[in-house]
Protein backbone atom coordinates (compact mmCIF):
# COMPACT_ATOMS: atom_id res chain seq x y z
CA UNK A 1 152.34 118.00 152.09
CA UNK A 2 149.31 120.44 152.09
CA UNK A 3 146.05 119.71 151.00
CA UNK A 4 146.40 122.47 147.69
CA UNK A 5 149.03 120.18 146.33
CA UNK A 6 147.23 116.89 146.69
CA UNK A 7 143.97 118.64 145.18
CA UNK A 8 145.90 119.92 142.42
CA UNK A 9 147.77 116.67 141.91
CA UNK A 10 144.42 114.99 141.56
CA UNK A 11 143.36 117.71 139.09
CA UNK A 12 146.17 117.52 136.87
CA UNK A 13 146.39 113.43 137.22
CA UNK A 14 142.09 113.69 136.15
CA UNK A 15 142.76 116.22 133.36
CA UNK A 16 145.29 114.34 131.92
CA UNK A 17 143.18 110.90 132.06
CA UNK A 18 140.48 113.02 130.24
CA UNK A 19 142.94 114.15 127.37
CA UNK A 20 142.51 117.68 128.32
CA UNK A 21 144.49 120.39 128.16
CA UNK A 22 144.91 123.07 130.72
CA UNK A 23 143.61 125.43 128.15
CA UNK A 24 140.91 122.88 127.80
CA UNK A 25 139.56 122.63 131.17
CA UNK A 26 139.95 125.85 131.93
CA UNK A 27 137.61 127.14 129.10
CA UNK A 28 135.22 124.28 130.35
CA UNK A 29 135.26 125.28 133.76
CA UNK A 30 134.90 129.05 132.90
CA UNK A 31 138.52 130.12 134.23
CA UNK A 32 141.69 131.19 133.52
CA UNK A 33 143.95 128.95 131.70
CA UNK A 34 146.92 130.16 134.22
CA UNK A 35 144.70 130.01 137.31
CA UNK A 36 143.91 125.90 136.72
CA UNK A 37 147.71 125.92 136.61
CA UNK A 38 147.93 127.49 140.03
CA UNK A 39 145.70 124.72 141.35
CA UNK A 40 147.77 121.97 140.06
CA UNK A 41 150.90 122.85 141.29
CA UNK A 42 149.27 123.59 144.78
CA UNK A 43 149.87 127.25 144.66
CA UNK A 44 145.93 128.24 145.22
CA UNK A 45 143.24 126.71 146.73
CA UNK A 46 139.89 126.67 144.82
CA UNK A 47 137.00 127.36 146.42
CA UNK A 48 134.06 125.49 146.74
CA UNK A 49 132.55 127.30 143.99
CA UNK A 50 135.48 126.90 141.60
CA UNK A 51 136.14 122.96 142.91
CA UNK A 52 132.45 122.42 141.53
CA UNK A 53 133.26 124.13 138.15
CA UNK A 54 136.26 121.61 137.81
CA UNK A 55 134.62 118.56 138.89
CA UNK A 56 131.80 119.46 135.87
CA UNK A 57 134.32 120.36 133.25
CA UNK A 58 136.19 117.00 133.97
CA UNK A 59 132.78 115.10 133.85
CA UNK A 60 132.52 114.22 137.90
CA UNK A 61 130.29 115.56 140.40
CA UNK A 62 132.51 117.04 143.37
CA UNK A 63 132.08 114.58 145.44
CA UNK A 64 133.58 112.17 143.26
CA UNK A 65 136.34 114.67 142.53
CA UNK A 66 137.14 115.06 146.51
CA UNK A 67 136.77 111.52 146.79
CA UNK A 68 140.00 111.20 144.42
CA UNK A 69 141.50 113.30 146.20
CA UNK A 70 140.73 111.83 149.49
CA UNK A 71 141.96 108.51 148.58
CA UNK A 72 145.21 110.05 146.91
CA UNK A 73 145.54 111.91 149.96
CA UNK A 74 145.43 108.53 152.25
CA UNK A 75 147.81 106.76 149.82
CA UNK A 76 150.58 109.36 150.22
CA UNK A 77 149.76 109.20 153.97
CA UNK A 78 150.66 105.15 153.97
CA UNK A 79 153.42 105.53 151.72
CA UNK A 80 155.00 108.01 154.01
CA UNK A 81 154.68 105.44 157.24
């Protein structure tokens, strides 16, 4: 799998631990509502920029946020061996 659908796995998976909506967290991270659902379902990659606007609106710096993702990332990796 790509790294867009990981990161937006880890972004919905987040969200939804937060009790957010998409509507939510995009109005929190200053972006479109349908955008944010782009991200999730791994059809657009966020820039740095916009990966930092996330990580604030869902409370986490974005090194915490890639860090998520990171260890999601490995965990599919294993499961997949």
């Amino acid at each position: 799998m790509s790294l867009s659908i990981y990161f937006g796995r880890i972004v919905k998976r987040v969200r939804e631990e937060h009790g957010l909506s998409q509507e939510v967290l995009a109005d929190r991270a200053d972006l479109n509502r349908s955008y944010v659902g782009e991200v999730e379902r791994g059809t657009a990659m966020p820039s740095l920029g916009t990966v930092t606007k996330i990580a604030k609106a869902l409370n986490l710096s974005p090194s915490a946020l890639l860090a998520r993702y990171e260890a999601y990332e490995q965990s599919q990796l294993e499961n997949v061996s």
